[in-house]
C-alpha atoms as a PDB file:
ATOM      1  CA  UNK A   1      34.094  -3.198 -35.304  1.00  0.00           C
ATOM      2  CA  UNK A   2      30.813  -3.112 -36.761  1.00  0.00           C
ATOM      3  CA  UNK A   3      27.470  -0.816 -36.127  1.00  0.00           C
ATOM      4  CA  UNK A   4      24.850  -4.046 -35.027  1.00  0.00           C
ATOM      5  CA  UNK A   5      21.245  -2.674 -35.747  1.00  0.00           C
ATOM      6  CA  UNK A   6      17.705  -3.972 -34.228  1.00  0.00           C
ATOM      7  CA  UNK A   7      14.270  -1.888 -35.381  1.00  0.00           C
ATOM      8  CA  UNK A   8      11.098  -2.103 -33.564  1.00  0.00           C
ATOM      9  CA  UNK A   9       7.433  -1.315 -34.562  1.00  0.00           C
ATOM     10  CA  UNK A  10       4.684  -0.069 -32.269  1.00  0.00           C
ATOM     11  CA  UNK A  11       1.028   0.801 -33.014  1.00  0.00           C
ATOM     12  CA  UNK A  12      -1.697   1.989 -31.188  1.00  0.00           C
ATOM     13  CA  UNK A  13      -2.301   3.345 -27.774  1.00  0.00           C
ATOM     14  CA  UNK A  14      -0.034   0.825 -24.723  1.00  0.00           C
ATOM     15  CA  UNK A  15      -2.381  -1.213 -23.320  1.00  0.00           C
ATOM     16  CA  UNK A  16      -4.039  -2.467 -26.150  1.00  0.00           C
ATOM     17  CA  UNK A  17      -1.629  -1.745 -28.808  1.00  0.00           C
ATOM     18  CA  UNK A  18       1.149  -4.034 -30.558  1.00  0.00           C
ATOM     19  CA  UNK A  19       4.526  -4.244 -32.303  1.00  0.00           C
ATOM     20  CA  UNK A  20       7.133  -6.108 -33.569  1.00  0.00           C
ATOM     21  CA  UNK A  21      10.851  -6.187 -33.114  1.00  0.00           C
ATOM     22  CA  UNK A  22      13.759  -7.798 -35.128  1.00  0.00           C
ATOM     23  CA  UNK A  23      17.662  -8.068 -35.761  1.00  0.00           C
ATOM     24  CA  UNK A  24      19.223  -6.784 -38.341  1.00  0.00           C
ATOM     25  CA  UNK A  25      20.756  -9.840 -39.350  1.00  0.00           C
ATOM     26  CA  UNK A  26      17.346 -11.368 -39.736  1.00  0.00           C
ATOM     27  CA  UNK A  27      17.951 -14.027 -37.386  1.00  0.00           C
ATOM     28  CA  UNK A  28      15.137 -13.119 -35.115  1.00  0.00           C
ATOM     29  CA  UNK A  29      11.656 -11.173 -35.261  1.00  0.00           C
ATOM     30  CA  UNK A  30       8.852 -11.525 -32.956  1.00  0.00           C
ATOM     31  CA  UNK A  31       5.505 -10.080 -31.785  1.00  0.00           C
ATOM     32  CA  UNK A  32       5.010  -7.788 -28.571  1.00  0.00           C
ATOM     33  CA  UNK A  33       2.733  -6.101 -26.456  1.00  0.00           C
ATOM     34  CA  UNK A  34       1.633  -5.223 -23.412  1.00  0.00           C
ATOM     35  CA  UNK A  35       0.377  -8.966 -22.235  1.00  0.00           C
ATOM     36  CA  UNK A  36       3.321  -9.951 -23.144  1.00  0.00           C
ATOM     37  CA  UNK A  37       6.168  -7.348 -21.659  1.00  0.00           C
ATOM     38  CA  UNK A  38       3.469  -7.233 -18.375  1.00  0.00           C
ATOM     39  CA  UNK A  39       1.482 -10.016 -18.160  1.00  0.00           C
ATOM     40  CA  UNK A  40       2.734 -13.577 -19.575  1.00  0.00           C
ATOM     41  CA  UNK A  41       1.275 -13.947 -22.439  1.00  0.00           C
ATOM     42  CA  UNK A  42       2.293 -15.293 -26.010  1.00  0.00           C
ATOM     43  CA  UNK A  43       5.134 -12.833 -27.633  1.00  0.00           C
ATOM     44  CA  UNK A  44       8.424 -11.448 -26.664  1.00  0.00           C
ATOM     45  CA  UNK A  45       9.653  -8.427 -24.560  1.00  0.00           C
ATOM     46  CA  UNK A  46      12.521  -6.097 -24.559  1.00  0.00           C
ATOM     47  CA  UNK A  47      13.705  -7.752 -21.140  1.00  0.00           C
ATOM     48  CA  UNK A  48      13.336 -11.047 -22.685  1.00  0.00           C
ATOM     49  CA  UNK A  49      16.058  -9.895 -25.372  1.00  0.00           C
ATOM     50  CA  UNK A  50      18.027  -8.317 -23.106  1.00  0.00           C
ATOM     51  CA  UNK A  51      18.695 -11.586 -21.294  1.00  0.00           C
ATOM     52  CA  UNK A  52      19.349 -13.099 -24.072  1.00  0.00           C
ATOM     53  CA  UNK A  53      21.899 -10.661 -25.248  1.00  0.00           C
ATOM     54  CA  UNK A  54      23.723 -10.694 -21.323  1.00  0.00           C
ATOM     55  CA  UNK A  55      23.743 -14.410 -21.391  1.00  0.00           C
ATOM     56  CA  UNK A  56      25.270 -14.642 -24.839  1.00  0.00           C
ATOM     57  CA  UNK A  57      27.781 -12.230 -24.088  1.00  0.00           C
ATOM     58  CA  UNK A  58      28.272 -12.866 -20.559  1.00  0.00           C
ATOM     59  CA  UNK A  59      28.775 -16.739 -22.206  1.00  0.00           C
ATOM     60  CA  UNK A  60      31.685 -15.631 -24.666  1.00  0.00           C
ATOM     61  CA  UNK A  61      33.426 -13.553 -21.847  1.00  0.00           C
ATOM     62  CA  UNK A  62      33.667 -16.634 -19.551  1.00  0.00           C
ATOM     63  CA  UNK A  63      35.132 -19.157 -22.590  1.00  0.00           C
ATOM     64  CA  UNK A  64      37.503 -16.215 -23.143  1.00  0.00           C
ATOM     65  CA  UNK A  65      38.984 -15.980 -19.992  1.00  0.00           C
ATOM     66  CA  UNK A  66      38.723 -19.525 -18.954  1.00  0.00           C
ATOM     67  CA  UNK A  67      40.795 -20.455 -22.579  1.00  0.00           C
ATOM     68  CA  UNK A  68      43.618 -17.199 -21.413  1.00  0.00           C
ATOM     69  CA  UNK A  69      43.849 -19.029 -18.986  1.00  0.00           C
ATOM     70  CA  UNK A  70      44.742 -22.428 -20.105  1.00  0.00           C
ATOM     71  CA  UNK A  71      41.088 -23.940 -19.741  1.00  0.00           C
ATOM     72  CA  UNK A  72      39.616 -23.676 -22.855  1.00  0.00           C
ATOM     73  CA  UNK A  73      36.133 -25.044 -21.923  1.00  0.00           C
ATOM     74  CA  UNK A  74      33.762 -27.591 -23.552  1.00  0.00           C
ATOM     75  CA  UNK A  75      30.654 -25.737 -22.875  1.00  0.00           C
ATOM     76  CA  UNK A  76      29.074 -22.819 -21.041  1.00  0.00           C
ATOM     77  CA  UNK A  77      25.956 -22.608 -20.347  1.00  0.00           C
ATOM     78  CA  UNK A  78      24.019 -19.595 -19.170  1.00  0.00           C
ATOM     79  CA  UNK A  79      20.708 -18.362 -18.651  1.00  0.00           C
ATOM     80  CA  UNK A  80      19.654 -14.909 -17.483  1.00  0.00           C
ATOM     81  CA  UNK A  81      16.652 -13.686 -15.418  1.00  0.00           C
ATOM     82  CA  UNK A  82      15.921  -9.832 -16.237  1.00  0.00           C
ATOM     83  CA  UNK A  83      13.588  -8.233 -13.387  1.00  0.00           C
ATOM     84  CA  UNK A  84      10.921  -5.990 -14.062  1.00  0.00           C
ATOM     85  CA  UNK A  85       9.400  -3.938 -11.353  1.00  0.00           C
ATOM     86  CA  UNK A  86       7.218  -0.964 -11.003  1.00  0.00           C
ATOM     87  CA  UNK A  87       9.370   2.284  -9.483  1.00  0.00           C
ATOM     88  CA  UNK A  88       7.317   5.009  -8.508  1.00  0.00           C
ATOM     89  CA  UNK A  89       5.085   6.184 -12.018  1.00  0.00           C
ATOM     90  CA  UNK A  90       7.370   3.950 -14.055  1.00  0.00           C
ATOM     91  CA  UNK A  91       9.276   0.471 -14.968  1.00  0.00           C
ATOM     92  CA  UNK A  92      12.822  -0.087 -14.324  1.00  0.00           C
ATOM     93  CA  UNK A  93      15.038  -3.454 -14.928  1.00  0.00           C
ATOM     94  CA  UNK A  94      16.052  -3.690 -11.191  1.00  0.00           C
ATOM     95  CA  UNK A  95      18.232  -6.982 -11.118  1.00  0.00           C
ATOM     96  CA  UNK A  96      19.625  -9.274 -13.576  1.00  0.00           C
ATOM     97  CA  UNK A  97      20.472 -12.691 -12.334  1.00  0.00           C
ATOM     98  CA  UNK A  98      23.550 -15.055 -14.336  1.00  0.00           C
ATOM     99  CA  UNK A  99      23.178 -18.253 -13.706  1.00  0.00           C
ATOM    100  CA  UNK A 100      26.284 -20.502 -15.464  1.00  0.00           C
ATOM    101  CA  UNK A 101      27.451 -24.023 -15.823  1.00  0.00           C
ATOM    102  CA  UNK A 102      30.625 -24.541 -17.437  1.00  0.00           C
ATOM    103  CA  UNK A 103      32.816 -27.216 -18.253  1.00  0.00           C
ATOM    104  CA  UNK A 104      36.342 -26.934 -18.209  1.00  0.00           C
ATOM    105  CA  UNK A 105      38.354 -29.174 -17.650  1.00  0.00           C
ATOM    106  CA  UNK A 106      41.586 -29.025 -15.543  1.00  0.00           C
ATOM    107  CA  UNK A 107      40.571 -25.265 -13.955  1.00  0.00           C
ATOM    108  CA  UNK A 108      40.371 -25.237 -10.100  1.00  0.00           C
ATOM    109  CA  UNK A 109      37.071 -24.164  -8.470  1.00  0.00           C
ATOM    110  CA  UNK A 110      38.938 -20.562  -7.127  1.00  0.00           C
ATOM    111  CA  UNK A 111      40.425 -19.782 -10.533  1.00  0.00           C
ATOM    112  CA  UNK A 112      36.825 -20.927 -11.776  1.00  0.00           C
ATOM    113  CA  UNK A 113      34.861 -18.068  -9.636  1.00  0.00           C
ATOM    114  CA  UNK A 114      37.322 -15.396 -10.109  1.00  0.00           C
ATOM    115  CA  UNK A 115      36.989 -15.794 -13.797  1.00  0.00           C
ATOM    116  CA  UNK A 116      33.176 -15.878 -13.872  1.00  0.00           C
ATOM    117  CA  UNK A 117      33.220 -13.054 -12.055  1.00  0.00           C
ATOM    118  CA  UNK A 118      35.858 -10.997 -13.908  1.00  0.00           C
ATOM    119  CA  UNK A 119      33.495 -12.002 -17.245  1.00  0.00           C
ATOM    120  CA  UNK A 120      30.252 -10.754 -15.431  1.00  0.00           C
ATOM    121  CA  UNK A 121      32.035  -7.482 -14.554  1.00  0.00           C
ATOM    122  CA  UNK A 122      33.871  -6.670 -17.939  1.00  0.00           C
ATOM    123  CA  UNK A 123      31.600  -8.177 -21.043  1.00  0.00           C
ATOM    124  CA  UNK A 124      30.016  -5.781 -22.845  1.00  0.00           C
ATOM    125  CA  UNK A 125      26.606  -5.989 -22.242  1.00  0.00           C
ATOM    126  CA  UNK A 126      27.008  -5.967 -18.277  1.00  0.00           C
ATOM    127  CA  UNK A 127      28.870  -2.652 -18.814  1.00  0.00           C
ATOM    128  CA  UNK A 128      26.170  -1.231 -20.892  1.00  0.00           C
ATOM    129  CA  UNK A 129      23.803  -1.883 -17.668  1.00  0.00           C
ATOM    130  CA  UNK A 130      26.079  -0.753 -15.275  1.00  0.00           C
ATOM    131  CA  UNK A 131      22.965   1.022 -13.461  1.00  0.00           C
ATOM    132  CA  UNK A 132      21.382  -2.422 -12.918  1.00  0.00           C
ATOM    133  CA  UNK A 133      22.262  -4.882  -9.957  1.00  0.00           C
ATOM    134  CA  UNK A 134      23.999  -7.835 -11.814  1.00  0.00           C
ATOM    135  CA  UNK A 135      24.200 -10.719  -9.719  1.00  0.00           C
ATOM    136  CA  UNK A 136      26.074 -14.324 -10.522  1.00  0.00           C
ATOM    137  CA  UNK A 137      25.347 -18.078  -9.507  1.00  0.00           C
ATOM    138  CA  UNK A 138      28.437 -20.000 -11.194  1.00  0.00           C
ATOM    139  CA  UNK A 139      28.999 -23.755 -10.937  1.00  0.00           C
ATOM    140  CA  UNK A 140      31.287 -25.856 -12.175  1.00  0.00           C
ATOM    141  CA  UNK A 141      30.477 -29.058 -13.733  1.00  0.00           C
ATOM    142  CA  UNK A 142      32.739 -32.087 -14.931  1.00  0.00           C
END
């Protein structure tokens, strides 16, 4: 399997410093900083990329099992919310929440859950954040 590789950039002091992260494939590279990772404003954030990652992975793990198991699905689609909070003098990612609608035809709403949850429990990037609470909303659309 192959080494994936990301790089990141910082300069300056935290609050008012900046940076830049990107991909290795080149398929993504954006601005950050403090406004942005703490306060809303215009750029990215490692949490940002982090959901992405979880819901991208979290998405191929579902169409996996749900196709093992004779549902191959027309879509998934999932979004993930990465929480932030202040823990004593520093941050810490404290919850990750999966939200997921899938399509798949002919699978029955129990077979359905246990699947999403077997894919939130055993793709990658959920067991990379073990430490984190990972929690699931799964629906099933027709």
């Amino acid at each position: 399997m192959p080494t994936r590789k990301a790089s990141a950039v910082w300069e300056g002091n935290l609050p008012r410093g900046k940076g830049t992260m990107k991909v290795g494939s080149g398929a993504f590279e954006g601005s950050y900083s403090f406004a942005s990772r703490f306060e809303g404003a215009q750029g990215t954030n490692p949490e940002e990329l982090i959901g992405a990652a979880h819901a991208g992975c979290y998405s191929m793990a579902l169409a996996h099992g749900l196709t093992l198991a004779g549902h191959t699905p027309k879509s998934v689609r999932t979004s993930a919310k990465v929480q932030l909070d202040k823990v004593g003098e520093g941050f810490k990612i404290t919850s990750i929440l999966l939200s997921t609608e899938v399509e798949a035809p002919g699978v029955d709403e129990k077979t359905f859950l246990r699947l999403a949850e077997d894919a939130k429990e055993n793709c990658p990037v959920s067991q990379a954040l073990a430490g984190t609470e990972i929690k699931l909303e799964a629906k099933l659309v027709s």
